[in-house]
Protein backbone atom coordinates (compact mmCIF):
# COMPACT_ATOMS: atom_id res chain seq x y z
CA UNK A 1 5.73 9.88 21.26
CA UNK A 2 3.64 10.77 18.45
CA UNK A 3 6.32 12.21 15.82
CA UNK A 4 7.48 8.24 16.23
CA UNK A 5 4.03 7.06 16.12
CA UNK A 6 3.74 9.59 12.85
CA UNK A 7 7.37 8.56 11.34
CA UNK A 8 6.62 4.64 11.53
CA UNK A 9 2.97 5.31 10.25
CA UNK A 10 4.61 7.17 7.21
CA UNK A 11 7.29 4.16 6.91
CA UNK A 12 4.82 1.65 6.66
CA UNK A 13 2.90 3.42 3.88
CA UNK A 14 5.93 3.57 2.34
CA UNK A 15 7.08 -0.27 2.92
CA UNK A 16 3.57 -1.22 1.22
CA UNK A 17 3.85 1.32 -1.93
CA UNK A 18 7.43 -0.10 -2.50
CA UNK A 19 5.92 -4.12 -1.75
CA UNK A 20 2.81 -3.24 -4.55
CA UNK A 21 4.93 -2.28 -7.27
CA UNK A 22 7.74 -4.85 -6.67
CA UNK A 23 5.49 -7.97 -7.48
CA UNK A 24 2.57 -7.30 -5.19
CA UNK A 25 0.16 -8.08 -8.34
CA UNK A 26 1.05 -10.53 -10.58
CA UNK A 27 0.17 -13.54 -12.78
CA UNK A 28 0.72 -16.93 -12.93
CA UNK A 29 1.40 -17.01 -16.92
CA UNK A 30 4.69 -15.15 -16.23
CA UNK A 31 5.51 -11.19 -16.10
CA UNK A 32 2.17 -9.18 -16.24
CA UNK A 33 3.30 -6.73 -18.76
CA UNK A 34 4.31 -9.94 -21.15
CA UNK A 35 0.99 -11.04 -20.81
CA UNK A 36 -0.88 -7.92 -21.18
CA UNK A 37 1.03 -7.24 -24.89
CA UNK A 38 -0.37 -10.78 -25.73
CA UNK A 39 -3.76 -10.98 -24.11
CA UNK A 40 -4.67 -7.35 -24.19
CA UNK A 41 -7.65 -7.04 -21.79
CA UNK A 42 -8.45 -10.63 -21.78
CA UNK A 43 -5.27 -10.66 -19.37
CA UNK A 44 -7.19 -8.64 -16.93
CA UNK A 45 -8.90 -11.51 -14.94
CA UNK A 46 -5.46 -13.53 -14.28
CA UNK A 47 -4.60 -10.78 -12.30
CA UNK A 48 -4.42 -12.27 -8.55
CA UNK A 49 -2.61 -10.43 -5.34
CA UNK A 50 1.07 -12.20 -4.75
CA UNK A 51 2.03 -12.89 -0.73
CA UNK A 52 4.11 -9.87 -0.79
CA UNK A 53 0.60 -7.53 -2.52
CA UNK A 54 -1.23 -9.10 1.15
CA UNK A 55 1.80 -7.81 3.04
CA UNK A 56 1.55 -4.53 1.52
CA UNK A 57 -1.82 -3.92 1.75
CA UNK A 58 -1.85 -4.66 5.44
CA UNK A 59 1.48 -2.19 5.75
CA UNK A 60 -0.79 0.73 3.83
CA UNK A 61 -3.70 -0.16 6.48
CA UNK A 62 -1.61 -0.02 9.58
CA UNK A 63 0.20 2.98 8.21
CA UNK A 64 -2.81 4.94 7.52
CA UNK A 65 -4.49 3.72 10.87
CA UNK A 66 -1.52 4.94 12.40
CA UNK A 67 -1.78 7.99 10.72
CA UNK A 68 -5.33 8.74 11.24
CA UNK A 69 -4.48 8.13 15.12
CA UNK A 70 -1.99 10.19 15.25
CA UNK A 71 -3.54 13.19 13.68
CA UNK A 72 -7.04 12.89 15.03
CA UNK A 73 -6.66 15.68 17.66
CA UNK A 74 -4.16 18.16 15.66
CA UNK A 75 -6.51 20.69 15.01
CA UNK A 76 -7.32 20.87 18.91
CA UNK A 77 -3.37 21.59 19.33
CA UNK A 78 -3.62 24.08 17.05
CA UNK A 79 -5.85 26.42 17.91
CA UNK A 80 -8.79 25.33 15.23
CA UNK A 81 -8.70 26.53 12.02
C-alpha cells in the first residue's frame, strides 16, 4: 500500500515539473523568451500562470502531500537513526 501511495506521489511531482516547463508560465504577448529578448526585465510583470501552470502546481502539492504522508513514520520502521 504505501510503495503505491509513494510511486503515484513521485508521479505526480513529476506530471507537474513536466506541466511547468511545457507552458505552465507564459505571456499573453506571445512566447516568453521572445518577449524577454525585447522587453528585458520590463517583461517580468506580464508573466501570469497558464491553466496547465494551476494544474501543475496542484500535481506538485498532492505529490508532495502524498509524499510527506507516506514517509512520516519511516524512521519508526527503521529503527531511528
Amino acid at each position: 500500500m504505501k510503495i503505491g501511495l509513494w510511486l503515484f506521489g513521485a508521479l505526480l511531482v513529476a506530471c507537474g515539473i513536466i506541466l511547468m516547463a511545457s507552458g505552465g508560465i507564459g505571456m499573453d504577448a506571445g512566447p516568453t523568451s521572445l518577449v524577454y529578448s525585447q522587453l528585458g526585465y520590463d517583461a517580468l510583470p506580464e508573466i501570469a500562470f497558464r491553466p496547465r501552470g494551476i494544474a501543475s502546481l496542484a500535481c506538485l502539492a498532492a505529490g508532495i502531500g502524498l509524499l510527506v504522508f507516506t514517509n512520516r513514520d519511516a524512521w519508526q520502521q527503521t529503527g531511528g537513526y
